[in-house]
N, C-alpha and C. Protein backbone atom coordinates (compact mmCIF):
# COMPACT_ATOMS: atom_id res chain seq x y z
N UNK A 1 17.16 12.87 -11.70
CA UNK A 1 16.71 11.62 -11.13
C UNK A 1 17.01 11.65 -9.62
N UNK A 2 15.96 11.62 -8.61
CA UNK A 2 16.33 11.37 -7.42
C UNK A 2 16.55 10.16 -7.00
N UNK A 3 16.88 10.57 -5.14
CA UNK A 3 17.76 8.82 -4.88
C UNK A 3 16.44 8.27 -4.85
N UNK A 4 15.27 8.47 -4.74
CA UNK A 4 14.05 7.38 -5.00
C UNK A 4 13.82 6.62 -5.89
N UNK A 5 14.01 7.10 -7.39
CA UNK A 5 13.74 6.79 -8.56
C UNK A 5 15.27 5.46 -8.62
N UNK A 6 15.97 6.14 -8.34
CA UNK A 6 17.19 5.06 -8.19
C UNK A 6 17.25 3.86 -7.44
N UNK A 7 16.52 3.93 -6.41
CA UNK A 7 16.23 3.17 -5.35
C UNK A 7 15.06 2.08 -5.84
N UNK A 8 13.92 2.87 -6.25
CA UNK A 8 13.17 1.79 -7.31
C UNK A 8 13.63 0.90 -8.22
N UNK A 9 14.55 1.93 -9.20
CA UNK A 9 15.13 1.21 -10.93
C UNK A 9 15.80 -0.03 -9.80
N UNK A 10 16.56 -0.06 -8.99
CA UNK A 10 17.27 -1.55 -8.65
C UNK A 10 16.66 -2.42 -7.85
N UNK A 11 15.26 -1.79 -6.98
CA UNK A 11 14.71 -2.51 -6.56
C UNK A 11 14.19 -3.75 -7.46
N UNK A 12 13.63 -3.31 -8.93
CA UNK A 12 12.67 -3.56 -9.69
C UNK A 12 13.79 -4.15 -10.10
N UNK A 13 14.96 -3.85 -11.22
CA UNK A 13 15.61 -5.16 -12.10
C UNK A 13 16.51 -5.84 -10.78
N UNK A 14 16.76 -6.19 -9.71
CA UNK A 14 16.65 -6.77 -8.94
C UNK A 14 15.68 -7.86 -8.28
N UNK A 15 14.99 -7.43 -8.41
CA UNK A 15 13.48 -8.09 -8.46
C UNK A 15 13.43 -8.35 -6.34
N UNK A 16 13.71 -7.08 -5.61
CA UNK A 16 13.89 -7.93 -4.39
C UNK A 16 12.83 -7.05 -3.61
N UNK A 17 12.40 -7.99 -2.67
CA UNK A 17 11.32 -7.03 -2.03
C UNK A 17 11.68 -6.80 -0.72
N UNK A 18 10.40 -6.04 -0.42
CA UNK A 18 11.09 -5.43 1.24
C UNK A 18 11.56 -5.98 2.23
N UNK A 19 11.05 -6.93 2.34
CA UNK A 19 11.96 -7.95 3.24
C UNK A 19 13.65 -8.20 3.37
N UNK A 20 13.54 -8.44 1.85
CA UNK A 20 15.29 -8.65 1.32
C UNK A 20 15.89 -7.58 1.44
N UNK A 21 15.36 -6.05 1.45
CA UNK A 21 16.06 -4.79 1.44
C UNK A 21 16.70 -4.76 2.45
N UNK A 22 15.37 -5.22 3.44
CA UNK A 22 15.80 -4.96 4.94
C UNK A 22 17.18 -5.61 5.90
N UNK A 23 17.17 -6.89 4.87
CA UNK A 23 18.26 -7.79 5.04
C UNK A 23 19.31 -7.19 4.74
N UNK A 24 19.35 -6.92 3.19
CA UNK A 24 20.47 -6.47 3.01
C UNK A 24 21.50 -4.64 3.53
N UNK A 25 20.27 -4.11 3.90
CA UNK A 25 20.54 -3.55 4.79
C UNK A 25 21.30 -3.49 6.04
N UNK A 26 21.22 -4.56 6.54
CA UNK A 26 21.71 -5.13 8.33
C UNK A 26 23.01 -5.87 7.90
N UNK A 27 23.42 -5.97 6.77
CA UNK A 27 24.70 -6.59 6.20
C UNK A 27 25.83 -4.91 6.58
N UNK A 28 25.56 -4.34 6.71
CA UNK A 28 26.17 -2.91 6.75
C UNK A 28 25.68 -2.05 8.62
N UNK A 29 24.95 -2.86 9.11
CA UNK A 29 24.26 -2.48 10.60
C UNK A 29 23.44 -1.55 10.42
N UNK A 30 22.78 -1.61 9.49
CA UNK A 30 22.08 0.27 8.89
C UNK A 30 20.30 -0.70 9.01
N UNK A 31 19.59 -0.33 10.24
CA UNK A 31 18.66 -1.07 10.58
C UNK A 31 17.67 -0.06 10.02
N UNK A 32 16.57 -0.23 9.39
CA UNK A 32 15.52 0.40 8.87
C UNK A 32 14.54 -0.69 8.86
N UNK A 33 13.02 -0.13 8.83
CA UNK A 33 12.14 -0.96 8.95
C UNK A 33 11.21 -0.93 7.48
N UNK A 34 10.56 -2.43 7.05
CA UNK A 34 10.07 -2.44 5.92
C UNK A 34 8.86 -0.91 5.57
N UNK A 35 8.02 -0.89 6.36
CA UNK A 35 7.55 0.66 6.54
C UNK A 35 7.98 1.54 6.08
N UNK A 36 8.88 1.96 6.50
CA UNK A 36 9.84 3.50 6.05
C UNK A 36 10.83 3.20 4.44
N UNK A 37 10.79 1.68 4.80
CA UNK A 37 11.22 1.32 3.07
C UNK A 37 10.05 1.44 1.67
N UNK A 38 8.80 1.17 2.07
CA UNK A 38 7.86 1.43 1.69
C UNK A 38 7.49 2.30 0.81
N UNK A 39 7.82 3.28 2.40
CA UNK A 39 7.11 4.81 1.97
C UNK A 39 8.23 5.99 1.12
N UNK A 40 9.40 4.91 0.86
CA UNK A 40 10.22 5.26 -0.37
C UNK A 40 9.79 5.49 -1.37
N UNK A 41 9.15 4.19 -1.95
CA UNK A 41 8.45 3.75 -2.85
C UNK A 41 6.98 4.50 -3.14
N UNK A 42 6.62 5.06 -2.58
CA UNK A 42 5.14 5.44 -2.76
C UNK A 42 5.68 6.60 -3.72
N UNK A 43 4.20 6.84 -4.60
CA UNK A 43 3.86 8.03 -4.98
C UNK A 43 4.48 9.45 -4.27
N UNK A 44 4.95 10.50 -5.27
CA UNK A 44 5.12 11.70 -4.75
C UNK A 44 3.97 12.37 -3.88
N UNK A 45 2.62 12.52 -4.56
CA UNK A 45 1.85 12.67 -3.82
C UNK A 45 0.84 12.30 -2.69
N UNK A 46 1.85 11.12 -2.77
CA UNK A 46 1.06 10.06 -1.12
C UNK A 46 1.54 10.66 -0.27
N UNK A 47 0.43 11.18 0.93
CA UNK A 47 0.65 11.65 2.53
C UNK A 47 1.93 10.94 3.30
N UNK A 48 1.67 9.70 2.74
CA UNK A 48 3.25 9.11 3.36
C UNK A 48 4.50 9.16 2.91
N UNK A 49 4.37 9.53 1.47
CA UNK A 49 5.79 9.60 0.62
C UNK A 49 7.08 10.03 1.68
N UNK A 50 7.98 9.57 1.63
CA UNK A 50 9.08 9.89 1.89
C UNK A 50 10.72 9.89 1.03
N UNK A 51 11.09 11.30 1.23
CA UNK A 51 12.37 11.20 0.82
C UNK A 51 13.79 10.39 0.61
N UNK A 52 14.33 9.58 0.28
CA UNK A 52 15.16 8.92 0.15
C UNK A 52 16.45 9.44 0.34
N UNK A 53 17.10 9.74 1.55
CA UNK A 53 18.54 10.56 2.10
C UNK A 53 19.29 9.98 1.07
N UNK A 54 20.22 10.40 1.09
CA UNK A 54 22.02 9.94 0.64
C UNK A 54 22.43 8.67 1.50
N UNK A 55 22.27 9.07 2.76
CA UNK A 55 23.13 8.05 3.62
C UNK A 55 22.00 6.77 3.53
N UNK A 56 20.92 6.78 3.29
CA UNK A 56 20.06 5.27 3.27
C UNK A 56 20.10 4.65 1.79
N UNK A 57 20.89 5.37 0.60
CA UNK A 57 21.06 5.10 -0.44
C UNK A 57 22.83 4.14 -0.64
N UNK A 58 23.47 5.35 0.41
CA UNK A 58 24.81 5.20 -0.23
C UNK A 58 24.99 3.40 0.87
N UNK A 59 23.96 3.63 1.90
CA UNK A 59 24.18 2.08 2.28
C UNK A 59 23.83 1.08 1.87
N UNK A 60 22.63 0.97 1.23
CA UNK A 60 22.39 0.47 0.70
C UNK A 60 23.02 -0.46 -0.59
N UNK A 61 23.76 0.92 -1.23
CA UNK A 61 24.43 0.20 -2.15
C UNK A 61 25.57 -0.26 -1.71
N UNK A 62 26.19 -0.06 -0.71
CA UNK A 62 27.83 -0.54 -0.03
C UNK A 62 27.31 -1.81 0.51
N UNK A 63 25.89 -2.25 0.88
CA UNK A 63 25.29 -3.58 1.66
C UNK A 63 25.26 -4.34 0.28
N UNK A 64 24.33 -3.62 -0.97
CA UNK A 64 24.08 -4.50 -1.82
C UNK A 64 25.12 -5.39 -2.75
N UNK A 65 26.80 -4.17 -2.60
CA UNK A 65 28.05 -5.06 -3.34
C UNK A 65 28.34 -6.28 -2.25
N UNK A 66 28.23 -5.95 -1.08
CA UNK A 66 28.43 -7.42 -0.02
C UNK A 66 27.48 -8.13 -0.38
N UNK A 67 26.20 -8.03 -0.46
CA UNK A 67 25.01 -8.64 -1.08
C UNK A 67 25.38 -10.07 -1.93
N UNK A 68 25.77 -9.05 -2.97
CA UNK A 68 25.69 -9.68 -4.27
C UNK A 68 27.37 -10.54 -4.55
N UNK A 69 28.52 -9.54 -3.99
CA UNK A 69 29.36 -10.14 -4.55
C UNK A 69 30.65 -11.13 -2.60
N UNK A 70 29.56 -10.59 -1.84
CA UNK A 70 30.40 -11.26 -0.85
C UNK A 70 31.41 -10.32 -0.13
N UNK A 71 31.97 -10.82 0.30
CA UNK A 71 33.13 -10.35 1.53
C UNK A 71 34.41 -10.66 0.75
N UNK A 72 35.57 -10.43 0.97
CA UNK A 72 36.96 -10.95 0.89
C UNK A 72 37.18 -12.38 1.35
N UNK A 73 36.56 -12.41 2.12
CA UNK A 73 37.20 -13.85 3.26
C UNK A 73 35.90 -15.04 1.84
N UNK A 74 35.04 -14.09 1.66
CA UNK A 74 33.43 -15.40 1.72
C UNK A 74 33.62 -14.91 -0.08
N UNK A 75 34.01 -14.85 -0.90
CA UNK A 75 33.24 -14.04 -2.69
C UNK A 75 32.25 -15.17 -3.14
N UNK A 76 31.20 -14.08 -3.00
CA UNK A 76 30.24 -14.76 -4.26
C UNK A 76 30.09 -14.84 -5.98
N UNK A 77 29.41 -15.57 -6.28
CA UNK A 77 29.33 -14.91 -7.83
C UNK A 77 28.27 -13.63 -7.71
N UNK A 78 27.89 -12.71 -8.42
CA UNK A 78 26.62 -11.81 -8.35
C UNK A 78 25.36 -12.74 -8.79
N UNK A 79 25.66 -13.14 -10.31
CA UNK A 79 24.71 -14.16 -11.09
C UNK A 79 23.97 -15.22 -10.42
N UNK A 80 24.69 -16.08 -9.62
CA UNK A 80 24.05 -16.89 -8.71
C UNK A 80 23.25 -16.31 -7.85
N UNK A 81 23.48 -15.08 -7.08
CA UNK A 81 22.96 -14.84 -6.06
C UNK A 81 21.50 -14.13 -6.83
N UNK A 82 21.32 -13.32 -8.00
CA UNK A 82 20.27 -13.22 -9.14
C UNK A 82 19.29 -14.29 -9.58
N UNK A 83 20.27 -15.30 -9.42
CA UNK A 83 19.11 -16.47 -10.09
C UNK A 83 18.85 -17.11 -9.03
N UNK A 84 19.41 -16.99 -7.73
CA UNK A 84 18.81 -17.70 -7.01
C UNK A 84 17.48 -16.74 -6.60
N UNK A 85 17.41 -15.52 -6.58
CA UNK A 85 16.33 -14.71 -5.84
C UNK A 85 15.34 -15.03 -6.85
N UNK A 86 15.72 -15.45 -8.64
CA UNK A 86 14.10 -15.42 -9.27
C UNK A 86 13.85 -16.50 -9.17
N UNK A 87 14.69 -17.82 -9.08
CA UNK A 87 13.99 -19.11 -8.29
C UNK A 87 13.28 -19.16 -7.33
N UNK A 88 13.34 -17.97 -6.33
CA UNK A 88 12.49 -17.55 -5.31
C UNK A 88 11.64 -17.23 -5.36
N UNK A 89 11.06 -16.41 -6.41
CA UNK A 89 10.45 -15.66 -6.86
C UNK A 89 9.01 -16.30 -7.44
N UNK A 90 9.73 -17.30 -8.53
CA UNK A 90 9.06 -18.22 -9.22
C UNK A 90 8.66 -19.38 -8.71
N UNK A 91 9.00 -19.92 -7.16
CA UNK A 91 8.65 -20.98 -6.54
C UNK A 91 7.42 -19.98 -5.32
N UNK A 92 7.56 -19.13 -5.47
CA UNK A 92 6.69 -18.44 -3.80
C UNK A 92 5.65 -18.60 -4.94
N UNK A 93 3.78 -19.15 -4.09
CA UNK A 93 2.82 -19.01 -4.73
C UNK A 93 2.56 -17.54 -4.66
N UNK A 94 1.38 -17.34 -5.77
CA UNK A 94 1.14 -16.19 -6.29
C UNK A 94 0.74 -15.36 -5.08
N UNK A 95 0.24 -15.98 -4.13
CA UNK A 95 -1.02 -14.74 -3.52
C UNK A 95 -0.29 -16.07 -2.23
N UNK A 96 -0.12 -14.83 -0.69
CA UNK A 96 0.43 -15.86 0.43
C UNK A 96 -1.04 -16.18 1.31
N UNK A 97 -2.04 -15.40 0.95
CA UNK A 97 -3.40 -15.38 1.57
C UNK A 97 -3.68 -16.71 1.27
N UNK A 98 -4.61 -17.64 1.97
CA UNK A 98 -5.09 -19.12 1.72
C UNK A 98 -6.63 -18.65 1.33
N UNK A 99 -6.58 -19.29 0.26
CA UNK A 99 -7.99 -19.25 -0.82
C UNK A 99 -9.03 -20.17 0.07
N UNK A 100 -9.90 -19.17 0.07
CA UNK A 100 -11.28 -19.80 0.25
C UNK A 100 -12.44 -20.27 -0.67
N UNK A 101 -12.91 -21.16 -0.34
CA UNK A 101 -13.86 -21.65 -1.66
C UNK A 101 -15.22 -21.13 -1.44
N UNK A 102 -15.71 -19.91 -1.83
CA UNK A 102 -17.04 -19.85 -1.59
C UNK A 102 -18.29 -20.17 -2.37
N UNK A 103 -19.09 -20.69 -1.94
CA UNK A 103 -20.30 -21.52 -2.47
C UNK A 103 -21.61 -20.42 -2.91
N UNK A 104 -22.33 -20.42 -3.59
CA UNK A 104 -23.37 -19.63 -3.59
C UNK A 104 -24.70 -20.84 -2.92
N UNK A 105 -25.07 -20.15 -1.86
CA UNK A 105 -26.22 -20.47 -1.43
C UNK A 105 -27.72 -20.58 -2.65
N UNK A 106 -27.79 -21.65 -2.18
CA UNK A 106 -29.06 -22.03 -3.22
C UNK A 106 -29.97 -22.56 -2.45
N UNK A 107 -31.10 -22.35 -2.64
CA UNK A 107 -32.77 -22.87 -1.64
C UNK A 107 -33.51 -22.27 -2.78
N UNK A 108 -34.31 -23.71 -3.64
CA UNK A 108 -35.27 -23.87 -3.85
C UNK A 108 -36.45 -23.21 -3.70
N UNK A 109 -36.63 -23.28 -2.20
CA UNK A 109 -37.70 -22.32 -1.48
C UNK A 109 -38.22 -21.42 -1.44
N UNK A 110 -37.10 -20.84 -1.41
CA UNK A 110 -36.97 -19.15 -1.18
C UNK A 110 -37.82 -18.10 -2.33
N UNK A 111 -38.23 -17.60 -1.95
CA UNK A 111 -39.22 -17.24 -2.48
C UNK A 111 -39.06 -15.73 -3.01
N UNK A 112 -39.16 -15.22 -4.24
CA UNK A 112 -38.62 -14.01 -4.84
C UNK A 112 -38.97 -12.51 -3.70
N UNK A 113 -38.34 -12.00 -3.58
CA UNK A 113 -39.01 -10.67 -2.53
C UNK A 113 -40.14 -9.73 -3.36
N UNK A 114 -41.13 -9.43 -2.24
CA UNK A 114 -42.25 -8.74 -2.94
C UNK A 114 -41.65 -7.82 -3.23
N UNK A 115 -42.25 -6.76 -4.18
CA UNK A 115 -42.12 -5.63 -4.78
C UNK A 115 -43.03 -4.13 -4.25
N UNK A 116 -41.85 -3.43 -3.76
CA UNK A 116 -42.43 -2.64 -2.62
C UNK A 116 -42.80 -1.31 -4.03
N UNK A 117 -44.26 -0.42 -3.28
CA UNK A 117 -44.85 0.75 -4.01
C UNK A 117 -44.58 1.62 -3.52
N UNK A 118 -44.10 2.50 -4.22
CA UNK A 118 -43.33 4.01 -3.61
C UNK A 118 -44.42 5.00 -4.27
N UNK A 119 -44.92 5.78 -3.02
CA UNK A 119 -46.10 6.40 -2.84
C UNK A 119 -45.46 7.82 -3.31
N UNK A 120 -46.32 8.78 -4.35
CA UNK A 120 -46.00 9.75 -5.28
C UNK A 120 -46.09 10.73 -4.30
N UNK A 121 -46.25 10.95 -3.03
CA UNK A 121 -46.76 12.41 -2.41
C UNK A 121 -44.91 12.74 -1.55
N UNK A 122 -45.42 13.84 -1.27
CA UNK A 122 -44.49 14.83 -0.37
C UNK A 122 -44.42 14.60 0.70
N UNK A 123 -42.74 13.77 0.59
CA UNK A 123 -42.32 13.81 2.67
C UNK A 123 -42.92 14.99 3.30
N UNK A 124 -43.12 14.76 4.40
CA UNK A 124 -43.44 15.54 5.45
C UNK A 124 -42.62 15.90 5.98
N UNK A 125 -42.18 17.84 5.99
CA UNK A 125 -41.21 18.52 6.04
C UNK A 125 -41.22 17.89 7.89
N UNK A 126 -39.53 17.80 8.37
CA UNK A 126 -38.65 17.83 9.36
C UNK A 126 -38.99 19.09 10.35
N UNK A 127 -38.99 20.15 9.47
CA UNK A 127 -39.28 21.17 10.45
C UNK A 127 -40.52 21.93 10.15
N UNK A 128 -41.20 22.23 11.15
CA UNK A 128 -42.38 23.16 10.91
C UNK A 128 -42.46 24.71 10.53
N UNK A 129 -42.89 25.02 10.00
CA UNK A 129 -43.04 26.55 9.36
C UNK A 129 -42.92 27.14 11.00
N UNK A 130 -42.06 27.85 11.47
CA UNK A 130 -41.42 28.74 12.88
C UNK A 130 -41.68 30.25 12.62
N UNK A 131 -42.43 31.17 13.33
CA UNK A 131 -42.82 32.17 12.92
C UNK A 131 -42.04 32.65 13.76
N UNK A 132 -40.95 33.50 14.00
CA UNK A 132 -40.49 34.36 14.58
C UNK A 132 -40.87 35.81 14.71
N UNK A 133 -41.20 35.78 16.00
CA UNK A 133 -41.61 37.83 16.36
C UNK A 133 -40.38 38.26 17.45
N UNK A 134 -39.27 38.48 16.92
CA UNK A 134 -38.31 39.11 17.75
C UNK A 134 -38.39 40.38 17.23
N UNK A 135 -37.88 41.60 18.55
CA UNK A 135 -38.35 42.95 18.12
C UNK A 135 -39.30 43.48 18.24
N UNK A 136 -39.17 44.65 17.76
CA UNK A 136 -39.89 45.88 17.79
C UNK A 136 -41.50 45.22 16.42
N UNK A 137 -42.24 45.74 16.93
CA UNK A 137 -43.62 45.71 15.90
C UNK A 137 -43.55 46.38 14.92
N UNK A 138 -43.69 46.14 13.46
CA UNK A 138 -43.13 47.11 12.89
C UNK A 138 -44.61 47.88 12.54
N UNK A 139 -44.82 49.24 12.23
CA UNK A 139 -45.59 50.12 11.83
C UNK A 139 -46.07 50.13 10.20
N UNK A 140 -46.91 49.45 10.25
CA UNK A 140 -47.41 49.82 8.53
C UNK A 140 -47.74 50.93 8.19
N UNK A 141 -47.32 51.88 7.56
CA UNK A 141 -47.77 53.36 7.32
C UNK A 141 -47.49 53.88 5.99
């Protein structure tokens, strides 16, 4: 199992997306951009795939116990900080794009398009039959 596959499995029962990685990331000063977090995630055989180091793993997870369970001075519960992200989760609408309502145009009027006749003969070749006489004449004998 590589650190990718690992990096997914907690992304996923975590349920946190790139944004939040990135956060929890900067809890440790380990600045990476959603992009290169991304292209973690991609397919092996995506042009962009990228490898997942040790050191962007092992911070990750040293950010994600501050994450989840707090500091010394600050302790969290983990559970809370879980249910608060799928309250998040479950309150963000589905799609952040704003829906458009599109109408189908209707006119009465309009009048069906004629029906065009496609004529049975042979395009007219692009290039013309080119007789080339380079050389010597040859001798019929």
């Amino acid at each position: 199992m590589t650190n990718n596959d690992i990096f997914k499995k907690l992304r996923v029962a975590l349920q946190l997306r790139d944004d939040q990685i990135v956060e929890i990331l900067e809890l440790v000063d380990f600045r990476i951009s959603k992009g290169e977090i991304g292209n973690f995630f991609r397919n092996e055989e995506h042009e962009k795939y990228m490898e997942c180091g040790d050191q962007v793993l092992r911070n990750f997870l040293n950010a994600l116990v501050i994450y989840l369970r707090g500091t010394k001075e600050n302790p969290k519960n983990a559970m809370d900080v879980i249910k608060q992200n799928q309250a998040a989760i479950q309150a963000r609408p589905a799609s952040d794009k704003p829906k458009t309502d599109f109408k189908p145009k209707t006119d009465a009027k309009k009048k069906p398009a004629p029906k065009k006749t496609f004529k049975s003969q042979k395009p007219e070749p692009i290039v013309e039959k080119v007789r080339y006489n380079n050389g010597k004449k040859k001798d019929n004998k």
